[in-house]
PDB file of N, CA and C in Angstrom:
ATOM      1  N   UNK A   1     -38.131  96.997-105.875  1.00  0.00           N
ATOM      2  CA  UNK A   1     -38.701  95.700-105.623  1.00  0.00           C
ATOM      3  C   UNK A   1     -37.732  94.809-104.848  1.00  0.00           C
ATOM      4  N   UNK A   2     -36.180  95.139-104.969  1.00  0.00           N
ATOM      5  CA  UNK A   2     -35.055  93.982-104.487  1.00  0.00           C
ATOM      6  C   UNK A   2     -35.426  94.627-103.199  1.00  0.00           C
ATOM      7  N   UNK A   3     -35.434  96.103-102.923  1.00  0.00           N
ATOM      8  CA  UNK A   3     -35.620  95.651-101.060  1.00  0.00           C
ATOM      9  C   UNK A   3     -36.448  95.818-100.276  1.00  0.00           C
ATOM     10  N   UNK A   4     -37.632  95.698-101.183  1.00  0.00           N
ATOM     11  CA  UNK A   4     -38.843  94.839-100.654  1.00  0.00           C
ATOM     12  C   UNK A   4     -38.857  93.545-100.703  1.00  0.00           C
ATOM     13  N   UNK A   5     -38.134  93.013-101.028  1.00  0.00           N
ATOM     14  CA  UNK A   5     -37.933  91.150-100.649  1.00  0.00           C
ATOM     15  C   UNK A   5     -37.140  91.425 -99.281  1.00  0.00           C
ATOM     16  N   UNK A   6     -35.933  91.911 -99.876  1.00  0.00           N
ATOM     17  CA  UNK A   6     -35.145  91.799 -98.428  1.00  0.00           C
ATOM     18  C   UNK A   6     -35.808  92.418 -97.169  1.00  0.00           C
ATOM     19  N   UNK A   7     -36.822  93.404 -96.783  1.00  0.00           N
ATOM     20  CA  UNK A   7     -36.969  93.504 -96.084  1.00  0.00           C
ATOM     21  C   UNK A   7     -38.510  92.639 -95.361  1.00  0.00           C
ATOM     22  N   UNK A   8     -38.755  91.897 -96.285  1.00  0.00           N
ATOM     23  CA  UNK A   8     -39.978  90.816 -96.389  1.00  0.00           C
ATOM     24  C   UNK A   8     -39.162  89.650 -95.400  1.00  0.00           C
ATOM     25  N   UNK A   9     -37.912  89.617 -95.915  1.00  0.00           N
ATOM     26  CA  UNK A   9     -37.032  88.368 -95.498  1.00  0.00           C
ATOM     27  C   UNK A   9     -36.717  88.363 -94.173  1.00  0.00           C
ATOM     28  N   UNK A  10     -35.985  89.752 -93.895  1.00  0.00           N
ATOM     29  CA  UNK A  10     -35.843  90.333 -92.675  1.00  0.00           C
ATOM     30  C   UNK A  10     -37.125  90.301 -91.873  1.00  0.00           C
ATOM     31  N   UNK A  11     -38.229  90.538 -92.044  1.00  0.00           N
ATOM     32  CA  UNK A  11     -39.297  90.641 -91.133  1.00  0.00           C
ATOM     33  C   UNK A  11     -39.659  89.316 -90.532  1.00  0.00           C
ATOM     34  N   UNK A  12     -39.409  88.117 -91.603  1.00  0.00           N
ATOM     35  CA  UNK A  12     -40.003  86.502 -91.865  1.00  0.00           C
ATOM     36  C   UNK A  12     -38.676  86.280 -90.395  1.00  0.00           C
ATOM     37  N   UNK A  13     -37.410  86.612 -90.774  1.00  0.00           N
ATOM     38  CA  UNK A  13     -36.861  85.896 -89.796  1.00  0.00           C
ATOM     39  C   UNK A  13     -36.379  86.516 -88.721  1.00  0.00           C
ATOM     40  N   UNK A  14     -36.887  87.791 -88.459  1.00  0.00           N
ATOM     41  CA  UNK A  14     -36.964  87.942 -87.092  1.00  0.00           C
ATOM     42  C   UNK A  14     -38.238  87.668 -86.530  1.00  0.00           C
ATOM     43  N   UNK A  15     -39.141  87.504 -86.802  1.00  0.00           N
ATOM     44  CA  UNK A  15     -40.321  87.006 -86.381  1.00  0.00           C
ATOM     45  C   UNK A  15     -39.778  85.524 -85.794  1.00  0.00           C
ATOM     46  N   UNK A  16     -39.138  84.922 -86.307  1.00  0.00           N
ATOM     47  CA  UNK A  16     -38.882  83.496 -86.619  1.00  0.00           C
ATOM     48  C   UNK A  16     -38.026  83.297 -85.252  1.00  0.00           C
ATOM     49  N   UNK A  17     -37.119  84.033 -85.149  1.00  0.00           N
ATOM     50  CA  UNK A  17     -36.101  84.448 -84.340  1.00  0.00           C
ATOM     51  C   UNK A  17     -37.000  84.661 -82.604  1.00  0.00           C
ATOM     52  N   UNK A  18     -37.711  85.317 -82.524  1.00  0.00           N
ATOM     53  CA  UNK A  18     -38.843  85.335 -81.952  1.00  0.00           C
ATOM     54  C   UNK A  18     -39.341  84.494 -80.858  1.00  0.00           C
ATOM     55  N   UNK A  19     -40.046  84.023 -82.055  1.00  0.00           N
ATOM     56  CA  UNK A  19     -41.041  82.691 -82.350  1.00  0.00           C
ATOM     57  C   UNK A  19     -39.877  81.368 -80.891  1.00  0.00           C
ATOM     58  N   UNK A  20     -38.695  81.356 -81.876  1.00  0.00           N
ATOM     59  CA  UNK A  20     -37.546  80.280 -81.167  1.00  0.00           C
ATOM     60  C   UNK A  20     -37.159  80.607 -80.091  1.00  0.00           C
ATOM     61  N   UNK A  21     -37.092  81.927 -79.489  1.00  0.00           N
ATOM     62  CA  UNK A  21     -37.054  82.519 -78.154  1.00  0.00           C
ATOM     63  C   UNK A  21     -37.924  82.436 -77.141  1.00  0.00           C
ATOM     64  N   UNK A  22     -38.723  82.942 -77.312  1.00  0.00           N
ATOM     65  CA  UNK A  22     -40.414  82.758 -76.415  1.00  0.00           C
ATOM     66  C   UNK A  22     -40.265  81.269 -76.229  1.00  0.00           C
ATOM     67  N   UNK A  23     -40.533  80.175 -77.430  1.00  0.00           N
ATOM     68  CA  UNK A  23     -40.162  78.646 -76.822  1.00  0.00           C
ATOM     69  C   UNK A  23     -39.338  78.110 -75.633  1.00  0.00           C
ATOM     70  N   UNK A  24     -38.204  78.687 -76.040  1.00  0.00           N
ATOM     71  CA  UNK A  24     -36.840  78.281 -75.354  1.00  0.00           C
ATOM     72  C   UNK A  24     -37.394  78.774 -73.668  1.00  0.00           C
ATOM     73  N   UNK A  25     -37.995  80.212 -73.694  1.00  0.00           N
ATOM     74  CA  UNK A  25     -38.037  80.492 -72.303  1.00  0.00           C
ATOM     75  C   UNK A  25     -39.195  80.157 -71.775  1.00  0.00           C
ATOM     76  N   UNK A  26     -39.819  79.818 -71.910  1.00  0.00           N
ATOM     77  CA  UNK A  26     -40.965  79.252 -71.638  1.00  0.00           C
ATOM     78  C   UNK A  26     -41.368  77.435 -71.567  1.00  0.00           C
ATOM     79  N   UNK A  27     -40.144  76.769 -72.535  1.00  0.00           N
ATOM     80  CA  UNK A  27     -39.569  75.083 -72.616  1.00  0.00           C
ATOM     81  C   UNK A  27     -40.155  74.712 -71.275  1.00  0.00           C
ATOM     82  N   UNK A  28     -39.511  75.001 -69.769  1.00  0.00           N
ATOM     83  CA  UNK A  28     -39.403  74.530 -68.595  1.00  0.00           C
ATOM     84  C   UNK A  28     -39.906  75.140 -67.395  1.00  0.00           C
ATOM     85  N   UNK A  29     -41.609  76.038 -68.112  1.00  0.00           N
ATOM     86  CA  UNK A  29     -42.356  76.494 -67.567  1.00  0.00           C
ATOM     87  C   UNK A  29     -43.585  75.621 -66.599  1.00  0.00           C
ATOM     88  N   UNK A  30     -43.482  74.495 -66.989  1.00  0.00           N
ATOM     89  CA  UNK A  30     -44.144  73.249 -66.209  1.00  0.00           C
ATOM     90  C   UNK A  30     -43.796  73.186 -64.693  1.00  0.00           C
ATOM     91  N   UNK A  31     -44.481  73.151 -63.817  1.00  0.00           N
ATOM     92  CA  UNK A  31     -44.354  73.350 -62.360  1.00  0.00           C
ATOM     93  C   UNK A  31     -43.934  72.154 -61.798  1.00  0.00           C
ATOM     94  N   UNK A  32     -44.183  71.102 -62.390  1.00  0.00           N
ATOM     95  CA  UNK A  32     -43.587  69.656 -61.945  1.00  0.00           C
ATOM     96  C   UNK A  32     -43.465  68.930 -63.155  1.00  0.00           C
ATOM     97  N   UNK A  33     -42.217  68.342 -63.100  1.00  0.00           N
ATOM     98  CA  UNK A  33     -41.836  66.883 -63.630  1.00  0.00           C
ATOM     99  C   UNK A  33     -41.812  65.875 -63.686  1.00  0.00           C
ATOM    100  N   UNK A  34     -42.108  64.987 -64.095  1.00  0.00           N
ATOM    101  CA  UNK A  34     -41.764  63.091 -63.896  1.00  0.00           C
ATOM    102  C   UNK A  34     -40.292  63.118 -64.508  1.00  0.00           C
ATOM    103  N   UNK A  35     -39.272  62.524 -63.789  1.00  0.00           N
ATOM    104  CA  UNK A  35     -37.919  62.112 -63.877  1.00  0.00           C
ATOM    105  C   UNK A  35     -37.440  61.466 -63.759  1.00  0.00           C
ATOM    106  N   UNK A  36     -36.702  60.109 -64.501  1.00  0.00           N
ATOM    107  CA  UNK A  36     -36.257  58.945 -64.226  1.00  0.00           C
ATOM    108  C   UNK A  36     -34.932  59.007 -64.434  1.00  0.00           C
ATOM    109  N   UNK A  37     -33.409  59.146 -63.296  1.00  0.00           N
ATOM    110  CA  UNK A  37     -32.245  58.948 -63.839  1.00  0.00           C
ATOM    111  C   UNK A  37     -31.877  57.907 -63.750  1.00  0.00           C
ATOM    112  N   UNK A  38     -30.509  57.377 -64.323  1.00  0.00           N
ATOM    113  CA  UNK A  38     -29.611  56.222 -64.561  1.00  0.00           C
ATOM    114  C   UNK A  38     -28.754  56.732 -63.797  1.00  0.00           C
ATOM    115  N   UNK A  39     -28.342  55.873 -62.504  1.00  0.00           N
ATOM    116  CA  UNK A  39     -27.227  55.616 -61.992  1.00  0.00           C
ATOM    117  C   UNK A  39     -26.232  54.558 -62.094  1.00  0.00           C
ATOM    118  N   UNK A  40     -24.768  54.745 -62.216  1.00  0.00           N
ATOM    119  CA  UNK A  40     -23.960  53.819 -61.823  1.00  0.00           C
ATOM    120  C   UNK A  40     -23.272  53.465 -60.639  1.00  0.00           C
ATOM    121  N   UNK A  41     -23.402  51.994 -60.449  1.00  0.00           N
ATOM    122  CA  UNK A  41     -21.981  51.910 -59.296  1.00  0.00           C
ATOM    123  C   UNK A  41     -21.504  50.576 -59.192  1.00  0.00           C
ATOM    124  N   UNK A  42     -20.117  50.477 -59.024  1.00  0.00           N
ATOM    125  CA  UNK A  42     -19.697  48.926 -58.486  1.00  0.00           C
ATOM    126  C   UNK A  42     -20.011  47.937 -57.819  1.00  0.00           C
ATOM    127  N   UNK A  43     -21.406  48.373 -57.142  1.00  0.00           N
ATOM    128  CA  UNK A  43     -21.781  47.232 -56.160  1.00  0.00           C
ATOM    129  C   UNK A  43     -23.152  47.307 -55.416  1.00  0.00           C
ATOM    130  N   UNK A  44     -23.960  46.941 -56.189  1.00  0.00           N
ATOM    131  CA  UNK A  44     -25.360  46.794 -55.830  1.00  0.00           C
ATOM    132  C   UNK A  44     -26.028  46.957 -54.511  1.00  0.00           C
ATOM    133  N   UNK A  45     -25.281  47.167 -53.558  1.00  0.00           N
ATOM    134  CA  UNK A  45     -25.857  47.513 -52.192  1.00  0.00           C
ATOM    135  C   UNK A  45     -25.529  48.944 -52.057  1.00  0.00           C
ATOM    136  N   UNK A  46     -24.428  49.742 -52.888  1.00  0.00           N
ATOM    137  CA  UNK A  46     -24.564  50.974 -52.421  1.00  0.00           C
ATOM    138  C   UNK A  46     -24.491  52.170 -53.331  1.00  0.00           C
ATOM    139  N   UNK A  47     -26.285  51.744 -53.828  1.00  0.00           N
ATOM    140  CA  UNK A  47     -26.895  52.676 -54.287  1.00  0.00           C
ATOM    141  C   UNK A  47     -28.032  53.237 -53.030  1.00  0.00           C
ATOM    142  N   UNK A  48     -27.990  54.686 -52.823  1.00  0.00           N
ATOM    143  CA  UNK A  48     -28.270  55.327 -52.102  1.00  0.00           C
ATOM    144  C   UNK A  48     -30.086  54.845 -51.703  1.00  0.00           C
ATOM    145  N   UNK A  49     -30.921  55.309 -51.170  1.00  0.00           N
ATOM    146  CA  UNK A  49     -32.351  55.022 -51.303  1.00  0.00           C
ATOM    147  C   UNK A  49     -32.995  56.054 -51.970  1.00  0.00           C
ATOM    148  N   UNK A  50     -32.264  56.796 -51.147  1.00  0.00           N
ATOM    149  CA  UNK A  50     -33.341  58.750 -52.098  1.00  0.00           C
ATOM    150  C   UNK A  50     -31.823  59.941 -52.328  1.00  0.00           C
ATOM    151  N   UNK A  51     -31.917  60.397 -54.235  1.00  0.00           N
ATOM    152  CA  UNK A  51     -30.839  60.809 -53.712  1.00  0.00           C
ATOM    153  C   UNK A  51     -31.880  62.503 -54.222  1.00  0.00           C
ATOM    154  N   UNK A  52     -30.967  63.920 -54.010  1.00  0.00           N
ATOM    155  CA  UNK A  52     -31.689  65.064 -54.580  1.00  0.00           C
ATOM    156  C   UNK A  52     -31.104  65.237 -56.039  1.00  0.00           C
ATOM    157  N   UNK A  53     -32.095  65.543 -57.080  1.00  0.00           N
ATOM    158  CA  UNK A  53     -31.552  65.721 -58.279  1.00  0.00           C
ATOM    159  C   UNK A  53     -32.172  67.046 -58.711  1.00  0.00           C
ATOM    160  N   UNK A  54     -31.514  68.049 -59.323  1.00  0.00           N
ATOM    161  CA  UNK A  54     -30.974  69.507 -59.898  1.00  0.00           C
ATOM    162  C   UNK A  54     -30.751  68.985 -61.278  1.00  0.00           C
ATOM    163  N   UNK A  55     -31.633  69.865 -62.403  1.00  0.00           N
ATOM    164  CA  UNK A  55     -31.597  69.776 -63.752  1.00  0.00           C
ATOM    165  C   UNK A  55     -31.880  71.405 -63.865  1.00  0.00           C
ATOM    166  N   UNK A  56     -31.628  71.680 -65.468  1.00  0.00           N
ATOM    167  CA  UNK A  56     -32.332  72.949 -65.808  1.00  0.00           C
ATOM    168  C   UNK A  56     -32.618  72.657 -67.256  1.00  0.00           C
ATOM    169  N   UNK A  57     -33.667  73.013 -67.462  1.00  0.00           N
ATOM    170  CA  UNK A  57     -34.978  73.009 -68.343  1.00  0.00           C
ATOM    171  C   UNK A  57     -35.260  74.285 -69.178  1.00  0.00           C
ATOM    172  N   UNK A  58     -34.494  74.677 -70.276  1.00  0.00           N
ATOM    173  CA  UNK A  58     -35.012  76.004 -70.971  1.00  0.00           C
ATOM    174  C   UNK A  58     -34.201  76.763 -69.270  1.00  0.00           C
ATOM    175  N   UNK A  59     -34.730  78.134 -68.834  1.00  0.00           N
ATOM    176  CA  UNK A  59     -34.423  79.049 -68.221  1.00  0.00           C
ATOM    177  C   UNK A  59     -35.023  78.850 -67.061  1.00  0.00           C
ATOM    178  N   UNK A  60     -34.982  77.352 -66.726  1.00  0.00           N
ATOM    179  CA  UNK A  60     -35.858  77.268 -65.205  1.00  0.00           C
ATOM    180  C   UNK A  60     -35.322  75.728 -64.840  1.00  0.00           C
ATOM    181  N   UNK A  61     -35.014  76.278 -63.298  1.00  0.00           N
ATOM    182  CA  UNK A  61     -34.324  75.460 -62.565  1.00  0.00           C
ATOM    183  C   UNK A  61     -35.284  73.972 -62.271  1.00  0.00           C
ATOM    184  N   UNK A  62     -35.168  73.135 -61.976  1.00  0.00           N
ATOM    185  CA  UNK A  62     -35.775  71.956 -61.360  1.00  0.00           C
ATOM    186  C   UNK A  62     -35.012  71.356 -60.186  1.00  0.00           C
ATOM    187  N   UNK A  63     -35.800  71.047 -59.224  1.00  0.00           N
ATOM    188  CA  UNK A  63     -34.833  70.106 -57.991  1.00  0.00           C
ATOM    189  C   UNK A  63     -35.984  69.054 -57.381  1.00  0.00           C
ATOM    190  N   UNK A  64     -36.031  68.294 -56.862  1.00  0.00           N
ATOM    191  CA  UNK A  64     -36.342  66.878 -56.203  1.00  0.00           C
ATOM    192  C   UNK A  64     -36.040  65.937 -55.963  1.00  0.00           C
ATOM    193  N   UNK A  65     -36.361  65.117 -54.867  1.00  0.00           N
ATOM    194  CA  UNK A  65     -35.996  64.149 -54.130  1.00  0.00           C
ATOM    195  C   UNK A  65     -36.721  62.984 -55.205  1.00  0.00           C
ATOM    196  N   UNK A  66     -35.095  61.795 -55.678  1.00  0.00           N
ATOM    197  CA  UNK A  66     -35.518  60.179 -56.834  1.00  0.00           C
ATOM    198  C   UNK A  66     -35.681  59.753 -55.657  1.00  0.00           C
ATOM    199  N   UNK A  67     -36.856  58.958 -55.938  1.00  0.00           N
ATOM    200  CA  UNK A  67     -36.462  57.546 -55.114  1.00  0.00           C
ATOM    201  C   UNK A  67     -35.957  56.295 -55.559  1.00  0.00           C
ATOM    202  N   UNK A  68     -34.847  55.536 -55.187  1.00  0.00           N
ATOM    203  CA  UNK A  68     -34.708  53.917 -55.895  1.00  0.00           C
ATOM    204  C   UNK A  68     -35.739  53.421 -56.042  1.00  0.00           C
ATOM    205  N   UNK A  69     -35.120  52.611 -57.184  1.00  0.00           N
ATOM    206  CA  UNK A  69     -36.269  51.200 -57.766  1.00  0.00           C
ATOM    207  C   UNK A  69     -34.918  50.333 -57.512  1.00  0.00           C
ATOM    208  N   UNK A  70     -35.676  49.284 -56.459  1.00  0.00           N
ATOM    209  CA  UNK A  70     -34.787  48.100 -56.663  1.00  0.00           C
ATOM    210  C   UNK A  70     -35.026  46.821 -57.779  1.00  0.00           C
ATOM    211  N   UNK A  71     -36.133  47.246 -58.215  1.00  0.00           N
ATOM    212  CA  UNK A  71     -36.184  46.210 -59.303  1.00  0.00           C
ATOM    213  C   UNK A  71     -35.755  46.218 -60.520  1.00  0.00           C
ATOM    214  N   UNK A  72     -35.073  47.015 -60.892  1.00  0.00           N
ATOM    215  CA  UNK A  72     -34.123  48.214 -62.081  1.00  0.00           C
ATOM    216  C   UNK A  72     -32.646  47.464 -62.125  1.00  0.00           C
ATOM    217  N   UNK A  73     -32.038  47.097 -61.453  1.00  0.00           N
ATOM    218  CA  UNK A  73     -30.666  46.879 -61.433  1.00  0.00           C
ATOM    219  C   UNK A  73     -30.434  46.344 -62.300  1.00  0.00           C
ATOM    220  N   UNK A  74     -29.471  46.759 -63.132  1.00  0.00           N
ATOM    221  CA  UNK A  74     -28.909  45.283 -63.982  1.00  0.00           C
ATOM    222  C   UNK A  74     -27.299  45.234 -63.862  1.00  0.00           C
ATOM    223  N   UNK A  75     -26.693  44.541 -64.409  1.00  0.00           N
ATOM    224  CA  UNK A  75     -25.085  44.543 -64.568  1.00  0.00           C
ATOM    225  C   UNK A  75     -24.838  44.714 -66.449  1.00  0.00           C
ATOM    226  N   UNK A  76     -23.358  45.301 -66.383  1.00  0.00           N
ATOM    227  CA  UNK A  76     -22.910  44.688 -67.410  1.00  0.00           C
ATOM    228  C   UNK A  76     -22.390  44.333 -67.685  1.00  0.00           C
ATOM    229  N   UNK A  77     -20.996  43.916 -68.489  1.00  0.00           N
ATOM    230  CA  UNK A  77     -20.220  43.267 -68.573  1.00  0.00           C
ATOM    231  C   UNK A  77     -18.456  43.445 -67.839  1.00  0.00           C
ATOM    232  N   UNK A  78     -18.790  44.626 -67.540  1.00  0.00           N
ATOM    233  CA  UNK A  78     -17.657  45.348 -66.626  1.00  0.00           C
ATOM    234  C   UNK A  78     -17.968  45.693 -65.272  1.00  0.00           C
ATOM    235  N   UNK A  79     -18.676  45.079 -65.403  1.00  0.00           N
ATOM    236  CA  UNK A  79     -19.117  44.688 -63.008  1.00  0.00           C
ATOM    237  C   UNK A  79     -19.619  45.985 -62.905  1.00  0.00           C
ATOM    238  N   UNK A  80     -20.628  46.821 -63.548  1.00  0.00           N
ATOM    239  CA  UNK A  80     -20.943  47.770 -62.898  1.00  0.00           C
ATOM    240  C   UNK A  80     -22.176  47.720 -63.106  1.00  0.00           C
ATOM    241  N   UNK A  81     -22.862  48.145 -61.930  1.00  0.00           N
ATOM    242  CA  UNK A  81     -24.556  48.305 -61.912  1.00  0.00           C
ATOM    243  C   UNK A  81     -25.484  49.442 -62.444  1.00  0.00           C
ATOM    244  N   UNK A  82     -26.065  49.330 -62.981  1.00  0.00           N
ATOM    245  CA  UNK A  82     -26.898  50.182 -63.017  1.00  0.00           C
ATOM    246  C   UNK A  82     -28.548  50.189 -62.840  1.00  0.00           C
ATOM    247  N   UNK A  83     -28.706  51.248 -61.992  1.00  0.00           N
ATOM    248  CA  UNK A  83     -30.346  51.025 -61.236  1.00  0.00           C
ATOM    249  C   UNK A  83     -30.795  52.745 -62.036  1.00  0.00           C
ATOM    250  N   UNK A  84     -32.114  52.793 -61.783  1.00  0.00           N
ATOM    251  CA  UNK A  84     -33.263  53.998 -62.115  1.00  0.00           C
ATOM    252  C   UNK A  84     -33.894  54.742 -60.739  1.00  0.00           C
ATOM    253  N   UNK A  85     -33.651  55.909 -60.799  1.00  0.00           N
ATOM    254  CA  UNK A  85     -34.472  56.712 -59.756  1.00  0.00           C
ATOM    255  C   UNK A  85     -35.261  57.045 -60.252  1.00  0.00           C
ATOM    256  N   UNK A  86     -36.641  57.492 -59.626  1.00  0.00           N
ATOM    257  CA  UNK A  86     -37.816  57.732 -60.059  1.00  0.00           C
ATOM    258  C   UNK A  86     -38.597  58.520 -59.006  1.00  0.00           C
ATOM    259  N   UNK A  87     -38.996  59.631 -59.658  1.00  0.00           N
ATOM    260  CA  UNK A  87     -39.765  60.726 -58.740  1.00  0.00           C
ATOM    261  C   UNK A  87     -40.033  61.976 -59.595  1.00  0.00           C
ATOM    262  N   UNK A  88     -40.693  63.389 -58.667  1.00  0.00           N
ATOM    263  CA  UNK A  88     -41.222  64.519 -59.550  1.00  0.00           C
ATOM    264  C   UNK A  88     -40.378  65.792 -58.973  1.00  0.00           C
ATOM    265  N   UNK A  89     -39.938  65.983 -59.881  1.00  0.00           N
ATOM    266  CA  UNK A  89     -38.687  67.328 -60.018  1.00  0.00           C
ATOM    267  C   UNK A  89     -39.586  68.856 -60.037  1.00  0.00           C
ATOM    268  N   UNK A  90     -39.573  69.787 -58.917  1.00  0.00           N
ATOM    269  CA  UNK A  90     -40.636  70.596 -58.800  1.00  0.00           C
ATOM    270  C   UNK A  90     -39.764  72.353 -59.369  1.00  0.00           C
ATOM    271  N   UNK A  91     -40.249  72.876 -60.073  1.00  0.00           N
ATOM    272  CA  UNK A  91     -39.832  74.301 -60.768  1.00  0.00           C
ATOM    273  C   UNK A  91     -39.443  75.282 -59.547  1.00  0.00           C
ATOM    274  N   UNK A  92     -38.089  75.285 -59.333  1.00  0.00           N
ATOM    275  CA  UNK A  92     -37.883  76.556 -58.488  1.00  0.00           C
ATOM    276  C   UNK A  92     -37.097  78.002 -58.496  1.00  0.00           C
ATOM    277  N   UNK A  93     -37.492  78.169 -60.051  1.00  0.00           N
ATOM    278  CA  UNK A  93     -37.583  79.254 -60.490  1.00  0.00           C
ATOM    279  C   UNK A  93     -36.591  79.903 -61.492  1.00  0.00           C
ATOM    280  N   UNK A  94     -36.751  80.627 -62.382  1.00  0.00           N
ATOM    281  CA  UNK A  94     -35.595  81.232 -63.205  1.00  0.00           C
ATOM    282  C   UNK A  94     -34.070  80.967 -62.728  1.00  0.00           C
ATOM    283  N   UNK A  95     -33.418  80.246 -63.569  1.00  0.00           N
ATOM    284  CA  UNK A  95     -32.172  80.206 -63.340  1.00  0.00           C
ATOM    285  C   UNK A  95     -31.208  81.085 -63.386  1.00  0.00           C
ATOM    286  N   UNK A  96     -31.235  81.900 -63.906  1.00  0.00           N
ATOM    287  CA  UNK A  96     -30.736  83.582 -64.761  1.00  0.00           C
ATOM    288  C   UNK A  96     -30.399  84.299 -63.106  1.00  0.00           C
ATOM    289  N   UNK A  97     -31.365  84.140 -62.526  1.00  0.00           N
ATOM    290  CA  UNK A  97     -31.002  84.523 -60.828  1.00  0.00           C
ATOM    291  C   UNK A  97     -30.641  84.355 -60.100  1.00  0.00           C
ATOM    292  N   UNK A  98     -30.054  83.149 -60.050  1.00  0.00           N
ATOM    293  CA  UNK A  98     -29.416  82.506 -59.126  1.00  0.00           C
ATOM    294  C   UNK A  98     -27.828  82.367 -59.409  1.00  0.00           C
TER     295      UNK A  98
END
C-alpha cells in the first residue's frame, strides 16, 4: 500500500510538472502585444520619438517600434524625467534559436 501512495504522488507531480511546462512555453504564444515602457533621462527634450524595443515572453521573442507620449513626462525630485512609450510588440519567434 506505501508504494502505491508513492507512486500516486509521483504520477500527481509529474503531471503537475507538466502541466507548469506546457504554460511556460506557450506564456508568449500571442502574436502581438500592447507595451508601455518607462524611460529615463536628464532632460526632457531628449527623449527619442520612436525607439525599437526587444523583450522575451516565456520562449518567444518580441520586438517593435514605442512611440513617445509627450503628455507622460513627469520629473522627480532628482532632475530626472520620466516619459512612457507606447505601441504593439509583434512575436518573432522561438528564442531557443536564435
Amino acid at each position: 500500500m506505501l508504494l502505491s501512495k508513492n507512486r500516486l504522488k509521483l504520477i500527481f507531480l509529474s503531471g503537475l510538472l507538466i502541466l507548469i511546462g506546457l504554460f511556460y512555453l506557450f506564456n508568449g504564444f500571442k502574436s502581438e502585444i500592447n507595451y508601455i515602457a518607462v524611460k529615463t533621462r536628464y532632460s526632457p527634450d531628449s527623449f527619442p520619438e520612436y525607439i525599437t524595443y526587444q523583450t522575451k515572453k516565456g520562449l518567444y521573442e518580441y520586438r517593435g517600434d514605442l512611440k513617445f507620449n509627450k503628455d507622460t513626462i513627469r520629473k522627480d525630485d532628482k532632475n530626472t524625467y520620466y516619459a512612457e512609450y507606447i505601441g504593439t510588440l509583434k512575436n518573432k519567434g522561438l528564442s531557443i534559436f536564435k
